[in-house]
Structures are given as structure tokens and as C-alpha cells.
PDB file of N, CA and C in Angstrom:
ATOM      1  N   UNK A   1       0.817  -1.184   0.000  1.00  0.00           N
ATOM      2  CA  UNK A   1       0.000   0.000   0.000  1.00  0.00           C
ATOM      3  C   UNK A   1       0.870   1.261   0.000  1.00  0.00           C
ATOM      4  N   UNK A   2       2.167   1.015   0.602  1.00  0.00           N
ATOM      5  CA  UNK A   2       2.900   2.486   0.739  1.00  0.00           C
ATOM      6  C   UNK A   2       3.407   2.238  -0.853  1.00  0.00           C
ATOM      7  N   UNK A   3       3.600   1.747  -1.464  1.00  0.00           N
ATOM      8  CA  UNK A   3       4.155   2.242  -2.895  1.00  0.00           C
ATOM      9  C   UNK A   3       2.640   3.043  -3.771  1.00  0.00           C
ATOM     10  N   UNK A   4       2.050   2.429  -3.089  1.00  0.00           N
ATOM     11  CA  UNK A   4       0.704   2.830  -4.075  1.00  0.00           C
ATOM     12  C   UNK A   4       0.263   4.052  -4.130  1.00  0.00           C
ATOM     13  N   UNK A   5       0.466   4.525  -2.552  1.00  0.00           N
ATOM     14  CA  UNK A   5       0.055   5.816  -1.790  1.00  0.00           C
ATOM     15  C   UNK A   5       0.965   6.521  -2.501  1.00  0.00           C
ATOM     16  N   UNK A   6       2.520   6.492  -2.572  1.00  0.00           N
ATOM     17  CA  UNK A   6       3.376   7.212  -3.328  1.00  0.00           C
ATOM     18  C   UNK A   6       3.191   7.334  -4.358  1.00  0.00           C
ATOM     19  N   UNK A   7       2.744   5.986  -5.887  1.00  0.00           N
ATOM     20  CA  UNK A   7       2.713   6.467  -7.118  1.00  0.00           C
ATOM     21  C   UNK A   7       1.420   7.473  -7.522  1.00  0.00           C
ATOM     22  N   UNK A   8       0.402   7.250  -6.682  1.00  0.00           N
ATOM     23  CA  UNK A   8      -0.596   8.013  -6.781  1.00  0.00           C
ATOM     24  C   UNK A   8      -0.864   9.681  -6.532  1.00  0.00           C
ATOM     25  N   UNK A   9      -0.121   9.701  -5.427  1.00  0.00           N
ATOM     26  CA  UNK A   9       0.184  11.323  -4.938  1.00  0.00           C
ATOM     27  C   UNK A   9       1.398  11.687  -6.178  1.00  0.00           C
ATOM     28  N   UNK A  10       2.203  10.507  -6.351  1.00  0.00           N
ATOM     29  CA  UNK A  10       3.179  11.711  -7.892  1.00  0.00           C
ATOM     30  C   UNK A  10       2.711  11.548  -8.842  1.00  0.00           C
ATOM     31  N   UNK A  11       1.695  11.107  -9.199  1.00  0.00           N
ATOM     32  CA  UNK A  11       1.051  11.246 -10.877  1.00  0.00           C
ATOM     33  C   UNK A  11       0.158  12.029 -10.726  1.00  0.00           C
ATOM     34  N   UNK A  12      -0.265  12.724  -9.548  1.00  0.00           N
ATOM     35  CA  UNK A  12      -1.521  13.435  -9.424  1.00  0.00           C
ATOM     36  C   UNK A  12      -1.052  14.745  -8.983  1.00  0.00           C
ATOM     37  N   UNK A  13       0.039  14.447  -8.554  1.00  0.00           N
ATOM     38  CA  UNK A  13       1.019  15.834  -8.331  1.00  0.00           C
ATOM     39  C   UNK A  13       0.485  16.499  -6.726  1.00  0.00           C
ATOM     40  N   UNK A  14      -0.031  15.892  -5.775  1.00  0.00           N
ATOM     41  CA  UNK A  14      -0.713  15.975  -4.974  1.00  0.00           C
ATOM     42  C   UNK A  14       0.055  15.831  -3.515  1.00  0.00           C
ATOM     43  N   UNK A  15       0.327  15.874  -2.278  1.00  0.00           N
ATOM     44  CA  UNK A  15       1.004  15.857  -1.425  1.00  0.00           C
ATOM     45  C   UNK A  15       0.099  14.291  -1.008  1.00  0.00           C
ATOM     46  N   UNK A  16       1.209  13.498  -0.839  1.00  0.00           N
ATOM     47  CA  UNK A  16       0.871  11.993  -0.115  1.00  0.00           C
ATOM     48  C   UNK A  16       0.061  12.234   0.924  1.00  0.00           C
ATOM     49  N   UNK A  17      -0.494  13.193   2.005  1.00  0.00           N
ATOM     50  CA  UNK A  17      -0.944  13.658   3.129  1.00  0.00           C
ATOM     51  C   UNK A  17      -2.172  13.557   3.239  1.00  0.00           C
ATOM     52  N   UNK A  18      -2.559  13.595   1.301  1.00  0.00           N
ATOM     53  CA  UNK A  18      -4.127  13.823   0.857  1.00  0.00           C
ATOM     54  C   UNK A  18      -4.889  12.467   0.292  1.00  0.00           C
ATOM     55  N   UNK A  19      -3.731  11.460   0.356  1.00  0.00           N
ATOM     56  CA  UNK A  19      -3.441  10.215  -0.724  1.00  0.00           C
ATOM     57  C   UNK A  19      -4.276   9.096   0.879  1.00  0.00           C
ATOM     58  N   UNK A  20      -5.721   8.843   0.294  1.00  0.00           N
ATOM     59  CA  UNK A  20      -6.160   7.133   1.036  1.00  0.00           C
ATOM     60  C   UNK A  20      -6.262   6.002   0.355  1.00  0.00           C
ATOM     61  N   UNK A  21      -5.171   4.875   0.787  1.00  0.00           N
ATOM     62  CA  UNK A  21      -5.535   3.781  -0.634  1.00  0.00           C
ATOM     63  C   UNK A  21      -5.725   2.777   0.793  1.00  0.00           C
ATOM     64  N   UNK A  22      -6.982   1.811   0.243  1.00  0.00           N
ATOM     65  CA  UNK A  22      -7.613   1.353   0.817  1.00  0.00           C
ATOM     66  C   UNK A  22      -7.483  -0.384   0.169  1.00  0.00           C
ATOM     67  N   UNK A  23      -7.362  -1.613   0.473  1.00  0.00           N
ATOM     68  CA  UNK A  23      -7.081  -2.790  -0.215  1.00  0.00           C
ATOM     69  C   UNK A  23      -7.878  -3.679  -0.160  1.00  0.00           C
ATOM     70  N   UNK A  24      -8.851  -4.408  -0.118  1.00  0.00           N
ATOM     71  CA  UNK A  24     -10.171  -5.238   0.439  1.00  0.00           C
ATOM     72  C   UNK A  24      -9.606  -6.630  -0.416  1.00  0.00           C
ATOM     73  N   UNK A  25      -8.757  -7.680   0.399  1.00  0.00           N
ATOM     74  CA  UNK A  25      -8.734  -8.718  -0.439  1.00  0.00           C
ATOM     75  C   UNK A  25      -9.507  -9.771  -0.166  1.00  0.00           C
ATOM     76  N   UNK A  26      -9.852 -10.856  -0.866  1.00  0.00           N
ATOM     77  CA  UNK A  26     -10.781 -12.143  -0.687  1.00  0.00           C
ATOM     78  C   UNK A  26     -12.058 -11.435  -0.913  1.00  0.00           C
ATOM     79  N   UNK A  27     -12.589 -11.088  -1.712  1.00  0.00           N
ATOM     80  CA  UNK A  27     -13.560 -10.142  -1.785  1.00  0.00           C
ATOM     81  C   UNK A  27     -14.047 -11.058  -3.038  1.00  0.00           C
ATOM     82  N   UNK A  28     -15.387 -11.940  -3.273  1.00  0.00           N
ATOM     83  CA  UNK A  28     -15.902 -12.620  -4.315  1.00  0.00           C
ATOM     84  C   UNK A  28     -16.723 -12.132  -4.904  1.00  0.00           C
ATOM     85  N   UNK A  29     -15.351 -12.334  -6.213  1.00  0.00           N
ATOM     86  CA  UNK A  29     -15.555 -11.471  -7.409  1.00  0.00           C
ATOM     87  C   UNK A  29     -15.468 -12.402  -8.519  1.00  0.00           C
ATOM     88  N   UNK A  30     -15.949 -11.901  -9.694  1.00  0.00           N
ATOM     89  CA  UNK A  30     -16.214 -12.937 -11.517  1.00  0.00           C
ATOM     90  C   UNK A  30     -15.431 -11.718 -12.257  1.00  0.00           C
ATOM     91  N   UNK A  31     -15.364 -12.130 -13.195  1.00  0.00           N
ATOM     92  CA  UNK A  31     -14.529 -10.796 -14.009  1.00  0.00           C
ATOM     93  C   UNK A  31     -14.721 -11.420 -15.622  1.00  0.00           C
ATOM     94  N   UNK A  32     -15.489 -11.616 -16.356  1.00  0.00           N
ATOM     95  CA  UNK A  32     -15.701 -12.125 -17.471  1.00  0.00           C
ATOM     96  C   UNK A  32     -15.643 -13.540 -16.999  1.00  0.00           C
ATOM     97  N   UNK A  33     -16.734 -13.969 -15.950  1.00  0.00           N
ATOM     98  CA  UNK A  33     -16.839 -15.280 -15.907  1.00  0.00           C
ATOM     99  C   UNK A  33     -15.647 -15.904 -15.178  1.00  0.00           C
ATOM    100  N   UNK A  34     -14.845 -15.198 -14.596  1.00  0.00           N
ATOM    101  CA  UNK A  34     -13.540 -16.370 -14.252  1.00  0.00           C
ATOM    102  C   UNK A  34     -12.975 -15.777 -12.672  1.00  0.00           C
ATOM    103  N   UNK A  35     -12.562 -16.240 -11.764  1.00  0.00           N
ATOM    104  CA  UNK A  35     -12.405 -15.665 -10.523  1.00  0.00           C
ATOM    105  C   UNK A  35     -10.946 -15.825 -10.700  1.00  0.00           C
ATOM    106  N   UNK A  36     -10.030 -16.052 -11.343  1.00  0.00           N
ATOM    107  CA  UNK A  36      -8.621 -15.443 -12.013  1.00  0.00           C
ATOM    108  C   UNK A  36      -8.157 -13.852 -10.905  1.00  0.00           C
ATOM    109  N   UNK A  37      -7.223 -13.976 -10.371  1.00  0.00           N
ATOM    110  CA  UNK A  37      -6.622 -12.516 -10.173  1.00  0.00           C
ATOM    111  C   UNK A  37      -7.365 -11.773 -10.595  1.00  0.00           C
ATOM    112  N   UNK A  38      -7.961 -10.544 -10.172  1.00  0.00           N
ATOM    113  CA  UNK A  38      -8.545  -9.541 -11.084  1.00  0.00           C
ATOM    114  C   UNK A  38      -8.676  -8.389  -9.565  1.00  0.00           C
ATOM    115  N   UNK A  39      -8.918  -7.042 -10.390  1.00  0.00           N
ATOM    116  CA  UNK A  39      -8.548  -5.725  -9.585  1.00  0.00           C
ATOM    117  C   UNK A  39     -10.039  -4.518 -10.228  1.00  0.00           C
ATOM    118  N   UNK A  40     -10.419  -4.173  -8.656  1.00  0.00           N
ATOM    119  CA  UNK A  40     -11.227  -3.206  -9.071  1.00  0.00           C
ATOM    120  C   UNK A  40     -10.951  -2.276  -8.576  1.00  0.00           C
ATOM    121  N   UNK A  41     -10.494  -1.035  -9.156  1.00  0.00           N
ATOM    122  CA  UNK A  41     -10.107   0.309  -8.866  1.00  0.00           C
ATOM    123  C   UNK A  41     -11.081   1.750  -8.603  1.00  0.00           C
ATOM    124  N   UNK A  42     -10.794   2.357  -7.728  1.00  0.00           N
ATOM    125  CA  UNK A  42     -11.478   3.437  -7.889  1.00  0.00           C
ATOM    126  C   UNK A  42     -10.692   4.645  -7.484  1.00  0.00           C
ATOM    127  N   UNK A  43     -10.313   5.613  -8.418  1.00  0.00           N
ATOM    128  CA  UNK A  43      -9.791   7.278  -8.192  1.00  0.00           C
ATOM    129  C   UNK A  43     -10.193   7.936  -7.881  1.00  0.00           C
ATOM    130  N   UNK A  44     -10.646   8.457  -6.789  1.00  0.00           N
ATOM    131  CA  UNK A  44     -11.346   9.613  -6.680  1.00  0.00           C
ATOM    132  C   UNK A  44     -10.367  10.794  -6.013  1.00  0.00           C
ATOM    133  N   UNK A  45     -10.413  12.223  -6.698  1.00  0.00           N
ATOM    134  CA  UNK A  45      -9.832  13.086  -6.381  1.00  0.00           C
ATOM    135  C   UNK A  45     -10.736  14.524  -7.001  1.00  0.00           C
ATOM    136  N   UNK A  46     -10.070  15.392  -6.387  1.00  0.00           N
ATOM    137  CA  UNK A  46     -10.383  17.114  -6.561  1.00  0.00           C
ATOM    138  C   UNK A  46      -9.669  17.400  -7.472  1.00  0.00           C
ATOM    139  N   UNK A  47     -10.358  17.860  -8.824  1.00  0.00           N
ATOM    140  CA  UNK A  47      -9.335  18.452  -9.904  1.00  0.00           C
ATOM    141  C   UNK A  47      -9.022  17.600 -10.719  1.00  0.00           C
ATOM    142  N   UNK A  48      -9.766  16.161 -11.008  1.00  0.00           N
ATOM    143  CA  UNK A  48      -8.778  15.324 -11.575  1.00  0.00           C
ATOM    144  C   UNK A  48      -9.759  15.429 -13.414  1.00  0.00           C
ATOM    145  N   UNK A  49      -8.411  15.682 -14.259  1.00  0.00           N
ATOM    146  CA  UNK A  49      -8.935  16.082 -15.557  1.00  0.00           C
ATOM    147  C   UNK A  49      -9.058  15.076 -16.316  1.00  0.00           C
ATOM    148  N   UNK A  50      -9.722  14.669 -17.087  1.00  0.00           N
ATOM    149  CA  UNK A  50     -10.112  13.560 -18.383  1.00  0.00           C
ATOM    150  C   UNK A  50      -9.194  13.417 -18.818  1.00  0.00           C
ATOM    151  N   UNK A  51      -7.872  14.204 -19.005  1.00  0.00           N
ATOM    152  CA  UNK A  51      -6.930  13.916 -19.599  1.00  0.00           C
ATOM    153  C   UNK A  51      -5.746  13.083 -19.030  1.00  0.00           C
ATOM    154  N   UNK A  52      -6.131  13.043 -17.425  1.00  0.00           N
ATOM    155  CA  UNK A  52      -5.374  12.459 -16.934  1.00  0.00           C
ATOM    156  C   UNK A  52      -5.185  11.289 -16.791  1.00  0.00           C
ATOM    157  N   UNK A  53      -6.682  10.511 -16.903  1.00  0.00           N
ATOM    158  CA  UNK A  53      -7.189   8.961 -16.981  1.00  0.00           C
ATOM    159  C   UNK A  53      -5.929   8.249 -17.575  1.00  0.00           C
ATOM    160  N   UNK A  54      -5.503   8.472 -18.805  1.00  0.00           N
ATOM    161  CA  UNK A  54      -4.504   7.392 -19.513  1.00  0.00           C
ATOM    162  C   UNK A  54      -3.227   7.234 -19.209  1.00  0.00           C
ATOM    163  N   UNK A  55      -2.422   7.989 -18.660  1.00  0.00           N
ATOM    164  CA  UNK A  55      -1.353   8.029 -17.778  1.00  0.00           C
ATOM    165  C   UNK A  55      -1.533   7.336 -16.454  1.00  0.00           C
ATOM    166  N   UNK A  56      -2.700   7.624 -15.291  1.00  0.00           N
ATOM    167  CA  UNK A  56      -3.013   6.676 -14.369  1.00  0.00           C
ATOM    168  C   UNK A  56      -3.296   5.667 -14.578  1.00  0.00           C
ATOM    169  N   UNK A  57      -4.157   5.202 -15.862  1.00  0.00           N
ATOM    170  CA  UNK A  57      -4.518   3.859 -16.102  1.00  0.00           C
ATOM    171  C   UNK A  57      -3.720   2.664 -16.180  1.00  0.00           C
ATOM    172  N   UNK A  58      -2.340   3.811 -16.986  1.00  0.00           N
ATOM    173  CA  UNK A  58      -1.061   2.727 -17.384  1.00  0.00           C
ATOM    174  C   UNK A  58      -0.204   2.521 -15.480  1.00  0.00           C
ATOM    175  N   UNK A  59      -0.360   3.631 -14.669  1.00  0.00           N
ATOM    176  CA  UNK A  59       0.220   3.450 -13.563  1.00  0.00           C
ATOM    177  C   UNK A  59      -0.052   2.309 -13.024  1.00  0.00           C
ATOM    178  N   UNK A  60      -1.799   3.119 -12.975  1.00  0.00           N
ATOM    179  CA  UNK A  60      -2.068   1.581 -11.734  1.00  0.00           C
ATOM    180  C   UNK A  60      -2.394   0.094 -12.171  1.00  0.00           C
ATOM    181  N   UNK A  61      -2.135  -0.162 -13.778  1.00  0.00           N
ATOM    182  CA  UNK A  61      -1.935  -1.266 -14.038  1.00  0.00           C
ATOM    183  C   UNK A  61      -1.055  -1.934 -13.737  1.00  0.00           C
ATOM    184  N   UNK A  62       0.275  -1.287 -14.532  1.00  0.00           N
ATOM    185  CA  UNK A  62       1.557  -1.567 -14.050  1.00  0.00           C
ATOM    186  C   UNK A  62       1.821  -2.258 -12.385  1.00  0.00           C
ATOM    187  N   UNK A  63       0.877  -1.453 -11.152  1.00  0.00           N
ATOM    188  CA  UNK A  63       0.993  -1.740 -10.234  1.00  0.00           C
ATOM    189  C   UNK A  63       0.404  -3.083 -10.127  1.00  0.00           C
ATOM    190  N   UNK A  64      -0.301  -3.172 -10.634  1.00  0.00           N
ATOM    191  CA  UNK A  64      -1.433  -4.404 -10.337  1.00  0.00           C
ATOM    192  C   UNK A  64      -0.567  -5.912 -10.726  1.00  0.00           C
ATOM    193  N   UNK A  65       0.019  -5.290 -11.966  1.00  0.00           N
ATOM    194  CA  UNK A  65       0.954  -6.432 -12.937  1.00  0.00           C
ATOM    195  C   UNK A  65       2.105  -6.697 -11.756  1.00  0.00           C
ATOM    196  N   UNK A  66       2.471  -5.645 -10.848  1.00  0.00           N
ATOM    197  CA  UNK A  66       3.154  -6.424  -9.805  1.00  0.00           C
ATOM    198  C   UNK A  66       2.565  -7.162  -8.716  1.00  0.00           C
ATOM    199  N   UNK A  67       1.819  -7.051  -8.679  1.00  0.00           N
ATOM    200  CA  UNK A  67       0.859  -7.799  -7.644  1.00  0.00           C
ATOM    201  C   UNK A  67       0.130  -9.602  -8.688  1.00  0.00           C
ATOM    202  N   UNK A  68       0.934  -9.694  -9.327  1.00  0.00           N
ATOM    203  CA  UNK A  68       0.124 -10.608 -10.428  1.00  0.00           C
ATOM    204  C   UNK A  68      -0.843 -10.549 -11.133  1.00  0.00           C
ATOM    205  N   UNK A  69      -1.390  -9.063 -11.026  1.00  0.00           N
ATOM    206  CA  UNK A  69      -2.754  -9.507 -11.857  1.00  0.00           C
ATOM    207  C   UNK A  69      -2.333  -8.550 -12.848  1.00  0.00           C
ATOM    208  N   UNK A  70      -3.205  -9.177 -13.858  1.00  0.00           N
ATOM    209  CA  UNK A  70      -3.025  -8.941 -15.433  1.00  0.00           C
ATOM    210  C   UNK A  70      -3.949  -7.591 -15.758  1.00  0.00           C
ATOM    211  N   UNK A  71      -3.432  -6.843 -16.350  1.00  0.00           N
ATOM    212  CA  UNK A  71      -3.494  -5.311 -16.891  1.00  0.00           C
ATOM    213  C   UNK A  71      -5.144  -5.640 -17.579  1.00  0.00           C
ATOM    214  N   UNK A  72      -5.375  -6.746 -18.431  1.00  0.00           N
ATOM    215  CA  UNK A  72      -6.969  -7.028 -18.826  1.00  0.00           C
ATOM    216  C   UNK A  72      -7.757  -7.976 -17.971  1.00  0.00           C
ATOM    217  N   UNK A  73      -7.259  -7.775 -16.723  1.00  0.00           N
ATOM    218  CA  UNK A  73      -7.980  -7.891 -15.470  1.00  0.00           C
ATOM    219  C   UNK A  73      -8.436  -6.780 -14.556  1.00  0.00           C
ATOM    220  N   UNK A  74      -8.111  -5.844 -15.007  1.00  0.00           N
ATOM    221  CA  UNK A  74      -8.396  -4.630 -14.444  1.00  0.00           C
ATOM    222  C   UNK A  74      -9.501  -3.504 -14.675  1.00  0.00           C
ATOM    223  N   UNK A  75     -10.327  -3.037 -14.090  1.00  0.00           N
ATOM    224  CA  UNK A  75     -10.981  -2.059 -14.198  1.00  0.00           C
ATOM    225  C   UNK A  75     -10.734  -1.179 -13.136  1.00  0.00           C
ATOM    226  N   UNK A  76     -10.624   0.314 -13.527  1.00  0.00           N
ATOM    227  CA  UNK A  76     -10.391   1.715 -13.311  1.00  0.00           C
ATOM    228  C   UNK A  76     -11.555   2.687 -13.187  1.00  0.00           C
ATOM    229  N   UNK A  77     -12.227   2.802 -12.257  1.00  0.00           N
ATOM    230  CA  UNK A  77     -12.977   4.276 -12.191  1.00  0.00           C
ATOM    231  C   UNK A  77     -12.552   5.543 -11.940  1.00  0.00           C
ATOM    232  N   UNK A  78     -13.042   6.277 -12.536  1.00  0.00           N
ATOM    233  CA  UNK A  78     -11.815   7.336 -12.360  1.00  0.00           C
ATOM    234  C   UNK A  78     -13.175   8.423 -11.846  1.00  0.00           C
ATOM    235  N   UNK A  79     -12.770   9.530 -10.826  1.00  0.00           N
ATOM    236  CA  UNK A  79     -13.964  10.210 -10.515  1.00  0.00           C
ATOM    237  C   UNK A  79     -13.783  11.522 -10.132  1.00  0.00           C
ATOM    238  N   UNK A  80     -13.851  12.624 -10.813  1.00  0.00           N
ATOM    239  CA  UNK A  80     -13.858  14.340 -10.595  1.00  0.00           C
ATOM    240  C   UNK A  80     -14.425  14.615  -9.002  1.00  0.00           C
ATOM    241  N   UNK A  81     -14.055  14.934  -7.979  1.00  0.00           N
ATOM    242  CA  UNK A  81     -14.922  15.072  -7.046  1.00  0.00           C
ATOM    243  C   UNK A  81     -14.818  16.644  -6.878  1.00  0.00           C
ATOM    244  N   UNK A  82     -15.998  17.037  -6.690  1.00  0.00           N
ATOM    245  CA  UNK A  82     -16.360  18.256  -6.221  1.00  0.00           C
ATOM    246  C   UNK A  82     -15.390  18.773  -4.871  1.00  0.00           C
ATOM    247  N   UNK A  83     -15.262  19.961  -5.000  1.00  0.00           N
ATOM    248  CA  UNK A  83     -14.598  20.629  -3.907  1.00  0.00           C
ATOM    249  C   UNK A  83     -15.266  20.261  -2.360  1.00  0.00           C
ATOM    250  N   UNK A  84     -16.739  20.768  -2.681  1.00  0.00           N
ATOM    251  CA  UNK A  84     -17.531  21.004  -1.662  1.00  0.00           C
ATOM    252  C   UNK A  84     -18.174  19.638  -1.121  1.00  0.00           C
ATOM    253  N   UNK A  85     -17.988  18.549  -2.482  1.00  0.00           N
ATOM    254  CA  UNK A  85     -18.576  17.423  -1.681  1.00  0.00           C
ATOM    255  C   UNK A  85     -17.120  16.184  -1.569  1.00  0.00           C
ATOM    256  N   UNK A  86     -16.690  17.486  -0.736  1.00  0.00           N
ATOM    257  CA  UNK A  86     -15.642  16.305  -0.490  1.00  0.00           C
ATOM    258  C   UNK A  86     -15.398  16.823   0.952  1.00  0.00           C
ATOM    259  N   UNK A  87     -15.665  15.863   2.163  1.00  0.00           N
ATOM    260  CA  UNK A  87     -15.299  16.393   3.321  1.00  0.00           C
ATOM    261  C   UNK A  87     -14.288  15.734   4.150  1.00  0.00           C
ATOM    262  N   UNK A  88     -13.303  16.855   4.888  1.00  0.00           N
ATOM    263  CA  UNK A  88     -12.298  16.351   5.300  1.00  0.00           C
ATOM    264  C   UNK A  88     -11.792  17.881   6.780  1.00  0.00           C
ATOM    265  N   UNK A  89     -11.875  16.959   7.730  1.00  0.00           N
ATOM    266  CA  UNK A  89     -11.097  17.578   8.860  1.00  0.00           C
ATOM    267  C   UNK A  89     -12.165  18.767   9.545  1.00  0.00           C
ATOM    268  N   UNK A  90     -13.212  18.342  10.012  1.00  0.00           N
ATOM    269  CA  UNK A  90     -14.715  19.268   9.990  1.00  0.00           C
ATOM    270  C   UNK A  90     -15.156  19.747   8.663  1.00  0.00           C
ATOM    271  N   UNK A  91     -14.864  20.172   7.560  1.00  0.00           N
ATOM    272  CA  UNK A  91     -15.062  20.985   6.180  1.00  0.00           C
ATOM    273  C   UNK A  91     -15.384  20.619   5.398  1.00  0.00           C
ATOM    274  N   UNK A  92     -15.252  20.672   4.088  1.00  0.00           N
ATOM    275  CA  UNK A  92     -14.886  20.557   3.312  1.00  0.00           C
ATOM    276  C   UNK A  92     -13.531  21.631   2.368  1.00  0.00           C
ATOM    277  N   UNK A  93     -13.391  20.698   0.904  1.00  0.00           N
ATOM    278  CA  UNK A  93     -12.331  21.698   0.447  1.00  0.00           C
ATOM    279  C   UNK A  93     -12.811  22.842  -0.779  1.00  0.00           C
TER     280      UNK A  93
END
């Protein structure tokens, strides 16, 4: 998880401080029919641009491919979050 927390805060250009990666394994899952290694992702951040998707996609595959699972085992959500509906530390940002 600490490499993850790191590649994520530097592709996002973001201070690690802001970075939660969260891991849920044994979790029963199918993935085109087959319970094979497989990875479900979700990004969520403030600011994060459409353009950025394909550069993270290749990251956190790559990551996954170290963990054994295969890059077309993977799905990626990627998610714009609002300033205001994002709350953190009494607030929001």
C-alpha cells in the first residue's frame, strides 16, 4: 500500500498527506466469468482532468501487474470530485 500511496500522490502531483488507498482482499468477485486474479479500482480526487485517466490507467496497471494480476484484469474508475462534496477535517475543500 505504501508504494501505491506514493505512485498516486506523484502522478496526481498531490502531497501523499491527501493520498487514502484502501485494499479489500478475498472479496468474491467474476470478471468475465472467471475468478482469475482480477482488480477493481477506484480514483477519486479534486481536480482530476479527463486527460489524466490514460497516464493513471497505465500506472495503476503496471501496479497491479506487480501484484500478479493482469493489466486485462483490471478495471479503473476514475472520478472528478467536487470541492464542496468532499469532506475532510470538519469541512470541506
Amino acid at each position: 500500500m505504501t508504494t501505491a500511496s506514493q505512485q498516486v500522490a506523484g502522478a496526481l502531483g498531490k502531497p501523499e498527506r491527501y493520498v487514502m488507498v484502501s485494499i479489500q482482499a478475498s472479496v468474491a468477485m467474476l470478471f468475465g466469468g472467471q475468478g482469475t486474479p482480477l482488480a477493481y479500482l477506484e480514483l477519486k480526487s479534486i481536480g482530476l482532468q479527463e486527460s489524466q485517466s490514460t497516464e493513471l490507467s497505465a500506472m495503476l496497471c503496471q501496479l497491479m501487474n506487480d501484484y500478479a494480476i493482469p493489466s486485462d484484469r483490471v478495471y479503473i474508475e476514475f472520478t472528478d470530485a467536487p470541492r464542496k462534496m468532499w469532506g475532510w477535517n470538519g469541512g470541506t475543500f
